[in-house]
PDB file of N, CA and C in Angstrom:
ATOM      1  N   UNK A   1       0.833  -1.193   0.000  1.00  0.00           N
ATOM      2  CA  UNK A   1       0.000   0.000   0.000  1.00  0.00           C
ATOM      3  C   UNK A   1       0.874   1.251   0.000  1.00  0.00           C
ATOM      4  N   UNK A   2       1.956   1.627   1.062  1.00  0.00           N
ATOM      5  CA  UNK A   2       3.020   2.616   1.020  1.00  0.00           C
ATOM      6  C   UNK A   2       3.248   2.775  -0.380  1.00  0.00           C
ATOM      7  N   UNK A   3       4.046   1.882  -1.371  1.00  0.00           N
ATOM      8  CA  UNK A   3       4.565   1.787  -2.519  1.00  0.00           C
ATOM      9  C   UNK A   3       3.615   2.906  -3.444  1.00  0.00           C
ATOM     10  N   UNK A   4       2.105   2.276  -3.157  1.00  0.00           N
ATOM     11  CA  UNK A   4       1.380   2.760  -4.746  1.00  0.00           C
ATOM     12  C   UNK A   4       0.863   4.244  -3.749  1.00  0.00           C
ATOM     13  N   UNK A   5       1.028   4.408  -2.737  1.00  0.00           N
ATOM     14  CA  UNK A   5       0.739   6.043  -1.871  1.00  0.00           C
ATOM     15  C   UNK A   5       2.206   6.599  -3.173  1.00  0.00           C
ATOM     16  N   UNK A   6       3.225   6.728  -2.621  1.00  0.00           N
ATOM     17  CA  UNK A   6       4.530   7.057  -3.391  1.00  0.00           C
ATOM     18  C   UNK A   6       4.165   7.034  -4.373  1.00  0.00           C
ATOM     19  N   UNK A   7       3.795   6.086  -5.033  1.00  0.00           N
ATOM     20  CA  UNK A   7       3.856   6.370  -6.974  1.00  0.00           C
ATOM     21  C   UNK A   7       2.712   7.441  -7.091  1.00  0.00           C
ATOM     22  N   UNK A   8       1.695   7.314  -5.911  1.00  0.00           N
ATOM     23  CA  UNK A   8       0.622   8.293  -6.703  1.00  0.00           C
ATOM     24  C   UNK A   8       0.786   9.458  -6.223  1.00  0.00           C
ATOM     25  N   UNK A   9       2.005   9.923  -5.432  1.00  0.00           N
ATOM     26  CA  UNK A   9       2.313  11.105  -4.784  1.00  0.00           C
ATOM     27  C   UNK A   9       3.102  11.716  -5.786  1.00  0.00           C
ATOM     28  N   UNK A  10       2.688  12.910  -6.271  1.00  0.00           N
ATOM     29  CA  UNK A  10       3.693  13.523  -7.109  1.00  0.00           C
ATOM     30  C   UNK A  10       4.745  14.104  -6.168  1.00  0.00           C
ATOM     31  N   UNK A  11       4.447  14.627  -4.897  1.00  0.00           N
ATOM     32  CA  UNK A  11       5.819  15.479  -4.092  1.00  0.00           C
ATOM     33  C   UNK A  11       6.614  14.553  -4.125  1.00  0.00           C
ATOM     34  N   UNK A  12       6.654  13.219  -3.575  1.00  0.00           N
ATOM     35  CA  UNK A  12       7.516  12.287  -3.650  1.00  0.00           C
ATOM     36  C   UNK A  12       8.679  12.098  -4.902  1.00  0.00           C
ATOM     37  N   UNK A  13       7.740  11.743  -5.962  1.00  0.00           N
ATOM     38  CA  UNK A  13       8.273  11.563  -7.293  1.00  0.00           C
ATOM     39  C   UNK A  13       9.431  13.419  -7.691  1.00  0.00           C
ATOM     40  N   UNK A  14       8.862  14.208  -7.564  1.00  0.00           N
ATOM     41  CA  UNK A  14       9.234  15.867  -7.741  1.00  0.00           C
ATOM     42  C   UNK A  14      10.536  15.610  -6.253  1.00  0.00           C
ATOM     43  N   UNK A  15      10.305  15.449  -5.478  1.00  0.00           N
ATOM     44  CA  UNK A  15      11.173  15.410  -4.634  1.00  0.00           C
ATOM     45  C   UNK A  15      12.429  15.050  -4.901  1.00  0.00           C
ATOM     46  N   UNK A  16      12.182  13.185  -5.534  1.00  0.00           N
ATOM     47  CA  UNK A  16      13.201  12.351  -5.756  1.00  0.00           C
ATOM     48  C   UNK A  16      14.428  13.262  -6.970  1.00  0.00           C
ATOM     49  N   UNK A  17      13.435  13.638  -8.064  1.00  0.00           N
ATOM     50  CA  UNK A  17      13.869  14.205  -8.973  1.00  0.00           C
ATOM     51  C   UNK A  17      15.096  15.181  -8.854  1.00  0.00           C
ATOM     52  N   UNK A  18      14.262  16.153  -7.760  1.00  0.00           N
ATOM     53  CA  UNK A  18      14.956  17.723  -7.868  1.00  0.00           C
ATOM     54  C   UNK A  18      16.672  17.587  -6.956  1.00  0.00           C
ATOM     55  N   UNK A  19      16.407  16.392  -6.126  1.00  0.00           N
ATOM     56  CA  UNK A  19      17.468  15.929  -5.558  1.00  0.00           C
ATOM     57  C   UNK A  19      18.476  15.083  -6.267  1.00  0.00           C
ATOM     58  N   UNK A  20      18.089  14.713  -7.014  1.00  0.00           N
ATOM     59  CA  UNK A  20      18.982  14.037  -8.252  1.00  0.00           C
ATOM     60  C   UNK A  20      19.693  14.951  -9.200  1.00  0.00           C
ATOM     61  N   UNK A  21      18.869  15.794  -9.443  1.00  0.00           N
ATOM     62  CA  UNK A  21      19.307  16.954 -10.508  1.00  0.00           C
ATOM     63  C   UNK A  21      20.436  17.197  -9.831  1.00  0.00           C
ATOM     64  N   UNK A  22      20.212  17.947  -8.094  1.00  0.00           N
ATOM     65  CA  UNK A  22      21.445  18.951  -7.509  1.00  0.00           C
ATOM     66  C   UNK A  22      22.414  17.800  -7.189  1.00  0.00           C
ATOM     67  N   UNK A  23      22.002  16.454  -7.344  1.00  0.00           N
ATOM     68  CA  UNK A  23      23.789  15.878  -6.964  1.00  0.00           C
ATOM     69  C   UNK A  23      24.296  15.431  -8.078  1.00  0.00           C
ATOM     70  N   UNK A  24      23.921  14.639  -9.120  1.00  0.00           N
ATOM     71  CA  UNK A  24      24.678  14.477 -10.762  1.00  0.00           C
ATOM     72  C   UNK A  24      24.706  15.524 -11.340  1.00  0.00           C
ATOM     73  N   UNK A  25      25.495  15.525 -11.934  1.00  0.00           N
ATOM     74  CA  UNK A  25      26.125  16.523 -13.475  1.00  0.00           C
ATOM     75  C   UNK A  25      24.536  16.294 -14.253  1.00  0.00           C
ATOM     76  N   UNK A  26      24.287  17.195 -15.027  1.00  0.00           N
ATOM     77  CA  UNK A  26      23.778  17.357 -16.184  1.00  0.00           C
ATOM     78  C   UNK A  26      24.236  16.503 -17.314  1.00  0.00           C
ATOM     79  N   UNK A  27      25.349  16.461 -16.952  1.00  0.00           N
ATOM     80  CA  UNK A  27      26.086  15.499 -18.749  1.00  0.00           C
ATOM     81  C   UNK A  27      25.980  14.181 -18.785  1.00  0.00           C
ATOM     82  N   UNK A  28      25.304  13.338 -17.366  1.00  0.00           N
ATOM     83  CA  UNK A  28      25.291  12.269 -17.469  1.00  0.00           C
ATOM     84  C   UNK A  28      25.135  11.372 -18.735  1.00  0.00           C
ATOM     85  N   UNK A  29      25.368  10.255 -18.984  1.00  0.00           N
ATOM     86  CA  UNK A  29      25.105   9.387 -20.456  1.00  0.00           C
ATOM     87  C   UNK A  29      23.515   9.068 -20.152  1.00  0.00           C
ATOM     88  N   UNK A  30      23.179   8.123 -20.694  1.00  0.00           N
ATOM     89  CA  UNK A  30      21.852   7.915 -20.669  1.00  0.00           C
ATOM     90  C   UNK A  30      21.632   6.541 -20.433  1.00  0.00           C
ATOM     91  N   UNK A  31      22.600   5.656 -20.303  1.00  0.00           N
ATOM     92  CA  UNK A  31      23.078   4.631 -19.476  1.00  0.00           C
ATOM     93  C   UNK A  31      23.289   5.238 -17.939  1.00  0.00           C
ATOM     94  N   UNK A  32      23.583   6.125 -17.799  1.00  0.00           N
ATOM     95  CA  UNK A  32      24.020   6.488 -16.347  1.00  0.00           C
ATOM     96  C   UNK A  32      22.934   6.743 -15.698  1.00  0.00           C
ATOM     97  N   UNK A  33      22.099   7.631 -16.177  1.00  0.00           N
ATOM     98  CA  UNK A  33      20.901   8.413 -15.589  1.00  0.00           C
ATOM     99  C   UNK A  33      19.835   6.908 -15.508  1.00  0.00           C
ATOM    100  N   UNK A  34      19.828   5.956 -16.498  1.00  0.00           N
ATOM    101  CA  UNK A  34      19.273   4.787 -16.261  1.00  0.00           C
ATOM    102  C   UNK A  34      19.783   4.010 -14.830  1.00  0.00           C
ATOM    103  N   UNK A  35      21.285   4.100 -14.865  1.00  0.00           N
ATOM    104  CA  UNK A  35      21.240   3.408 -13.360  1.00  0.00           C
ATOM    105  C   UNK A  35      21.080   4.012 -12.229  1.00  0.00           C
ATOM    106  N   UNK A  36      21.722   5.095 -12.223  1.00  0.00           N
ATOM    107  CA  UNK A  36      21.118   6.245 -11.009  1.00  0.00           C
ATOM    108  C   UNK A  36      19.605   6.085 -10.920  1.00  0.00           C
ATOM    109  N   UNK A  37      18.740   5.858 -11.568  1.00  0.00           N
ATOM    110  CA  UNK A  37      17.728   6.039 -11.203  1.00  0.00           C
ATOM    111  C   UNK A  37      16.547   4.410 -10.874  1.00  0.00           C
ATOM    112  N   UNK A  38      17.346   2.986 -11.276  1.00  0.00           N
ATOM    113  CA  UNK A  38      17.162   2.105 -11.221  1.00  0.00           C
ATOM    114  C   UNK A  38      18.019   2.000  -9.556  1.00  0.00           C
ATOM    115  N   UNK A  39      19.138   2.673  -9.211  1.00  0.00           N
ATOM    116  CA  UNK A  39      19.517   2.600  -7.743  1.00  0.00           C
ATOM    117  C   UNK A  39      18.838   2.968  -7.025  1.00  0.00           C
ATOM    118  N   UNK A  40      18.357   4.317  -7.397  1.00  0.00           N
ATOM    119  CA  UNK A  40      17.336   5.307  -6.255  1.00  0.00           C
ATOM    120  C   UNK A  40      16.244   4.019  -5.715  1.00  0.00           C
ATOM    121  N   UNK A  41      15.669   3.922  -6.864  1.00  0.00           N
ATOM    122  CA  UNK A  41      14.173   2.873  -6.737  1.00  0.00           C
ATOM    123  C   UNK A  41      14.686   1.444  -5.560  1.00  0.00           C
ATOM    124  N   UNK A  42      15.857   0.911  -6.024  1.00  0.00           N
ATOM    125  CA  UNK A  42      16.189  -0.286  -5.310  1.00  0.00           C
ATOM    126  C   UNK A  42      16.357   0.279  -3.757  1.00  0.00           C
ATOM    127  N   UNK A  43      17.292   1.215  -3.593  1.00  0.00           N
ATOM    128  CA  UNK A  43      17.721   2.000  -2.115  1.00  0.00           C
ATOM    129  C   UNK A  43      16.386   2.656  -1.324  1.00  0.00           C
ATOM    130  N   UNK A  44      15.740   2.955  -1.829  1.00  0.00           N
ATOM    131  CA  UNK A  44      13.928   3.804  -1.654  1.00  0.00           C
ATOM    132  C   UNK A  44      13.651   2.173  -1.326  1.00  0.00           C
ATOM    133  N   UNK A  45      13.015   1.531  -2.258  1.00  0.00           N
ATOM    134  CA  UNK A  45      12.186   0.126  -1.462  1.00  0.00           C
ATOM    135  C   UNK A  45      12.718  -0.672  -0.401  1.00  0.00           C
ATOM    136  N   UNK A  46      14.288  -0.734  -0.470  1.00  0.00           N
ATOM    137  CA  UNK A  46      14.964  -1.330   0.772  1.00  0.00           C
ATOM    138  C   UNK A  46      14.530  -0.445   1.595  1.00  0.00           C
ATOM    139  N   UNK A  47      15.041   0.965   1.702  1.00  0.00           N
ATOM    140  CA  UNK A  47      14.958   1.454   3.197  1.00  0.00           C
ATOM    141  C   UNK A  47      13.643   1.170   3.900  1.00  0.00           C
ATOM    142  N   UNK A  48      12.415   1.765   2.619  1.00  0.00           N
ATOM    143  CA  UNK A  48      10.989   1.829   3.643  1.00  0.00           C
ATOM    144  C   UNK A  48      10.827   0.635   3.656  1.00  0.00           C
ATOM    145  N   UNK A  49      11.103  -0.291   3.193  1.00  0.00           N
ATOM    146  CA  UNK A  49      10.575  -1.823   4.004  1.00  0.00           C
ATOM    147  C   UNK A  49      11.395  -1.895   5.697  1.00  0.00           C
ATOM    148  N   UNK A  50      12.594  -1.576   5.422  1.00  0.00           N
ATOM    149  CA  UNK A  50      13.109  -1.756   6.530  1.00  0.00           C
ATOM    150  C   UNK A  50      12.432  -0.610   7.765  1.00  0.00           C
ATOM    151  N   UNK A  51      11.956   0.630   7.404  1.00  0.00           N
ATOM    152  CA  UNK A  51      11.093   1.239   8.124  1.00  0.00           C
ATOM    153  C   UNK A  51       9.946   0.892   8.783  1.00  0.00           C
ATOM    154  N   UNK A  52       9.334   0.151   8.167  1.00  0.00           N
ATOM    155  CA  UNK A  52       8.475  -0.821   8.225  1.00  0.00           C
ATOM    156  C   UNK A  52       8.479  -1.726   8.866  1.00  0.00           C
ATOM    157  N   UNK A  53       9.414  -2.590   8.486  1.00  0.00           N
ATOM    158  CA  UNK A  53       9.710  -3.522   9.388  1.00  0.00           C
ATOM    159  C   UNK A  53      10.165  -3.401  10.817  1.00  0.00           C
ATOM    160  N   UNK A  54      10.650  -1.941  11.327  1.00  0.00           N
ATOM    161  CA  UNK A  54      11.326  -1.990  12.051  1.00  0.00           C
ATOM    162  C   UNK A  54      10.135  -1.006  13.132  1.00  0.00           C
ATOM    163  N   UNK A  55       9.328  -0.056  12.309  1.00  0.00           N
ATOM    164  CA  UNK A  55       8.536   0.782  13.316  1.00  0.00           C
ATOM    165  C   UNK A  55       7.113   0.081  13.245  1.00  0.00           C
ATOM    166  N   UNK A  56       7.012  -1.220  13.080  1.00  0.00           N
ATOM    167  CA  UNK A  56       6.029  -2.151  13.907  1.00  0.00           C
ATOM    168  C   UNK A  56       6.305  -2.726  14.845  1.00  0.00           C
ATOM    169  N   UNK A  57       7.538  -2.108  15.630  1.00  0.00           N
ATOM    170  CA  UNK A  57       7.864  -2.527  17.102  1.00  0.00           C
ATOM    171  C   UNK A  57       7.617  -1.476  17.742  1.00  0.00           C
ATOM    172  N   UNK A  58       6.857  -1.613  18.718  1.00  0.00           N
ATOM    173  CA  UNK A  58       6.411  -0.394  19.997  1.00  0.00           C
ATOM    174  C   UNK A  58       7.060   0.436  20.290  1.00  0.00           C
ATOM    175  N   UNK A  59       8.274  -0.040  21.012  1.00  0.00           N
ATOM    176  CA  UNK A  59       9.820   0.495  21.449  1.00  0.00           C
ATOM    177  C   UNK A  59      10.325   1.359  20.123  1.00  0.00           C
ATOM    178  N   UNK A  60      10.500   0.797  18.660  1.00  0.00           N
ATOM    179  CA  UNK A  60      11.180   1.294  17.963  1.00  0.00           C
ATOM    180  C   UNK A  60      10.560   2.566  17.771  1.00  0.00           C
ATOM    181  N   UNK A  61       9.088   2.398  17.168  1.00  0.00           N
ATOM    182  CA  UNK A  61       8.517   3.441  16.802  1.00  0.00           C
ATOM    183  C   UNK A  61       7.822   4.445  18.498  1.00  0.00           C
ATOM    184  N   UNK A  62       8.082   4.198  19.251  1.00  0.00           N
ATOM    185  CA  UNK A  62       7.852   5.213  20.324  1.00  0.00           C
ATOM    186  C   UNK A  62       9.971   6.301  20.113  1.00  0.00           C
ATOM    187  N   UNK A  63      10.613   5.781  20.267  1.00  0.00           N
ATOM    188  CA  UNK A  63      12.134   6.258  20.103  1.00  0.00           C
ATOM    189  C   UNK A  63      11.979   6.932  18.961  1.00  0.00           C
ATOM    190  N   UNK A  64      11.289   6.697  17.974  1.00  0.00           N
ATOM    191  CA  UNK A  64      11.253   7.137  16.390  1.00  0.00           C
ATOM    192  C   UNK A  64      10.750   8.489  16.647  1.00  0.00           C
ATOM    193  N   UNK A  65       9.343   8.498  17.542  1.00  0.00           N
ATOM    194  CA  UNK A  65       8.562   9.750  17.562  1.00  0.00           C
ATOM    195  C   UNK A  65       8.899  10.484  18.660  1.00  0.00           C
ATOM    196  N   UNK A  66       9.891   9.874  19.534  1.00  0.00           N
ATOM    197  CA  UNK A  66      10.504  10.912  20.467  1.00  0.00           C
ATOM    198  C   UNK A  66      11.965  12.257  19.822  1.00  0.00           C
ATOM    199  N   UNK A  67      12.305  11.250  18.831  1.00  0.00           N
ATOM    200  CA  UNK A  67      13.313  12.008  17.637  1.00  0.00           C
ATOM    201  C   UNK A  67      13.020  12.684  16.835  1.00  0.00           C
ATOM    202  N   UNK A  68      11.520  12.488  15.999  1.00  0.00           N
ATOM    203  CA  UNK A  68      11.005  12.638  14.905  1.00  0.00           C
ATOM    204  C   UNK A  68      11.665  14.680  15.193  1.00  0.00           C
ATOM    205  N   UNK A  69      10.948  15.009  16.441  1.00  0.00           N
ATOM    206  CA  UNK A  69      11.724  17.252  15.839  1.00  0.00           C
ATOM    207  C   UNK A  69      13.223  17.148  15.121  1.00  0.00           C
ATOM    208  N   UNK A  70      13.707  16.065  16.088  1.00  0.00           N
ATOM    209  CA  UNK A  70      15.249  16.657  15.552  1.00  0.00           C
ATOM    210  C   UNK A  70      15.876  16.024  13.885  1.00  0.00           C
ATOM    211  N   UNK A  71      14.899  14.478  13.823  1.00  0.00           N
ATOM    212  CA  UNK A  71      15.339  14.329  12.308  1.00  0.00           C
ATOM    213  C   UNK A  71      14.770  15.153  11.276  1.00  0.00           C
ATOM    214  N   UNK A  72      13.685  15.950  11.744  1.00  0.00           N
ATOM    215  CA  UNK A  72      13.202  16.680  11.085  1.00  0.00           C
ATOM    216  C   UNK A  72      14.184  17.748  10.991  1.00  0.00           C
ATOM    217  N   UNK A  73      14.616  18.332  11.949  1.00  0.00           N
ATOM    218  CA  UNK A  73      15.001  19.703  11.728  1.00  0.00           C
ATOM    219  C   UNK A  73      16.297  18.919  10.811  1.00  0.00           C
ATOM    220  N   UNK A  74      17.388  17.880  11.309  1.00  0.00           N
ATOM    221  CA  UNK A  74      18.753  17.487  10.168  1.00  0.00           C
ATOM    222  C   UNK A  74      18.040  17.538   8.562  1.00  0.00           C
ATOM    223  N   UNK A  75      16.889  16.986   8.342  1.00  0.00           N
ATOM    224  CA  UNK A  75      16.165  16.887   7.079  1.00  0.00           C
ATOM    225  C   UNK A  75      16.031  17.982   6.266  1.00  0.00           C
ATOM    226  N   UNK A  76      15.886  19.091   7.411  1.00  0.00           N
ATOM    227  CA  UNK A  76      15.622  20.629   6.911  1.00  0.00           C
ATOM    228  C   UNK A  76      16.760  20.746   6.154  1.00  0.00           C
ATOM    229  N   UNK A  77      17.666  20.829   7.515  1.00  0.00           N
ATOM    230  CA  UNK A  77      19.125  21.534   6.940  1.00  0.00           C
ATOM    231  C   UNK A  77      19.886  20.849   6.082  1.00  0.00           C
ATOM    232  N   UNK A  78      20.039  19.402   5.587  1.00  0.00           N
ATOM    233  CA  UNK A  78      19.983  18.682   4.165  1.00  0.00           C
ATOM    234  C   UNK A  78      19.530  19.190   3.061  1.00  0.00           C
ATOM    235  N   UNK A  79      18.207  19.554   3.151  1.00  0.00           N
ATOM    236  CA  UNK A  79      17.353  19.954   2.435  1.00  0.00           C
ATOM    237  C   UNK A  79      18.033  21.503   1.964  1.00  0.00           C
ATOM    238  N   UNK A  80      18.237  22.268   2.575  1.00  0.00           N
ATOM    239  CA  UNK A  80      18.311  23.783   2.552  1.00  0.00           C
ATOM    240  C   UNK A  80      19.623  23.775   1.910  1.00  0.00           C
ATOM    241  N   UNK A  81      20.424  22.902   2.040  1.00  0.00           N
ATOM    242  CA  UNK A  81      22.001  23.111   1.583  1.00  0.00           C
ATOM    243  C   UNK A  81      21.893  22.803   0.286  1.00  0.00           C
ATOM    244  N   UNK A  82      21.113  21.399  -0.107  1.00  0.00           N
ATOM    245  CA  UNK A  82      20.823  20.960  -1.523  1.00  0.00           C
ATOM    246  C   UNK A  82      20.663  21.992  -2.737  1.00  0.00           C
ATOM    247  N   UNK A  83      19.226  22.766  -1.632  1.00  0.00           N
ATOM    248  CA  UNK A  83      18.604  24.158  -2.414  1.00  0.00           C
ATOM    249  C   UNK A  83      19.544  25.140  -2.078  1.00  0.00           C
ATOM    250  N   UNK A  84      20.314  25.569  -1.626  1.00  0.00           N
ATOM    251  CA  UNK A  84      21.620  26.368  -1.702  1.00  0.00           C
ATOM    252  C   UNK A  84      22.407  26.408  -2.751  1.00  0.00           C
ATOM    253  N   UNK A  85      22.454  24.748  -3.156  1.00  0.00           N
ATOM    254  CA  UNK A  85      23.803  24.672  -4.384  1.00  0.00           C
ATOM    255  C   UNK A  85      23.362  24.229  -5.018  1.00  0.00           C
ATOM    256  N   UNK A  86      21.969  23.924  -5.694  1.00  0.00           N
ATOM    257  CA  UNK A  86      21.266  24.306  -7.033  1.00  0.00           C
ATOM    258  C   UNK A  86      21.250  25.769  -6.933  1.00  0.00           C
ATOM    259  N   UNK A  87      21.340  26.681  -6.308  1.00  0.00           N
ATOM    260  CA  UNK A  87      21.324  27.950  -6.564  1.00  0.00           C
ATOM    261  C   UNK A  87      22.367  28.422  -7.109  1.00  0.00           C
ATOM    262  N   UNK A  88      23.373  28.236  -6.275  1.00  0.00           N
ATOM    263  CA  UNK A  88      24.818  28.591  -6.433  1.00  0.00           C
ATOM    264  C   UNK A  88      25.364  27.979  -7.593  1.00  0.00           C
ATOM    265  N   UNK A  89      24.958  26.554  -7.818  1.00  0.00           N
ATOM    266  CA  UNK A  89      25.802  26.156  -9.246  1.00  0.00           C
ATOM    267  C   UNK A  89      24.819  26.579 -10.636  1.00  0.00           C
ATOM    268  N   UNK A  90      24.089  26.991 -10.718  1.00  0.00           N
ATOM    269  CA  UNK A  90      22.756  27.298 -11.680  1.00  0.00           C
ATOM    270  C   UNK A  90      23.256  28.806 -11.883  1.00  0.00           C
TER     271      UNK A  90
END
């Protein structure tokens, strides 16, 4: 069910994208941009299964939501640097 939420989420999909753009070159081959983006998909379904798997434990997911401000706020500032240097290199 997660999976087809994601495919039918465009932020997700726009997300994945705009973050790809700011870390490869533009000049990639078209073999390349094929595996970069056949990795993303493999690394994306591993992790959230393992999310999954792991915050259907009480303990895990109570620790998860006692963290959740601060991975949020590291997420931000990931986020903000990304959009920094698509700025800066653009």
């Amino acid at each position: 069910t997660g999976f087809l939420v994601n495919l039918g989420n465009p932020k997700s999909v726009l997300f994945a994208a705009a973050v790809l753009l700011v870390i490869f070159p533009a000049e990639l081959s078209a073999t390349a941009k094929v595996t970069v983006v056949a990795n993303h998909l493999v690394v994306e379904l591993a992790a959230y299964t393992a999310f999954a798997l792991t915050l259907g434990n009480r303990r895990a997911r109570n620790g998860y939501l006692r963290l959740k401000p601060v991975l949020d706020r590291i997420a931000a500032g990931v986020l903000s640097l990304l959009g920094l240097r698509l700025l800066v290199s653009r």
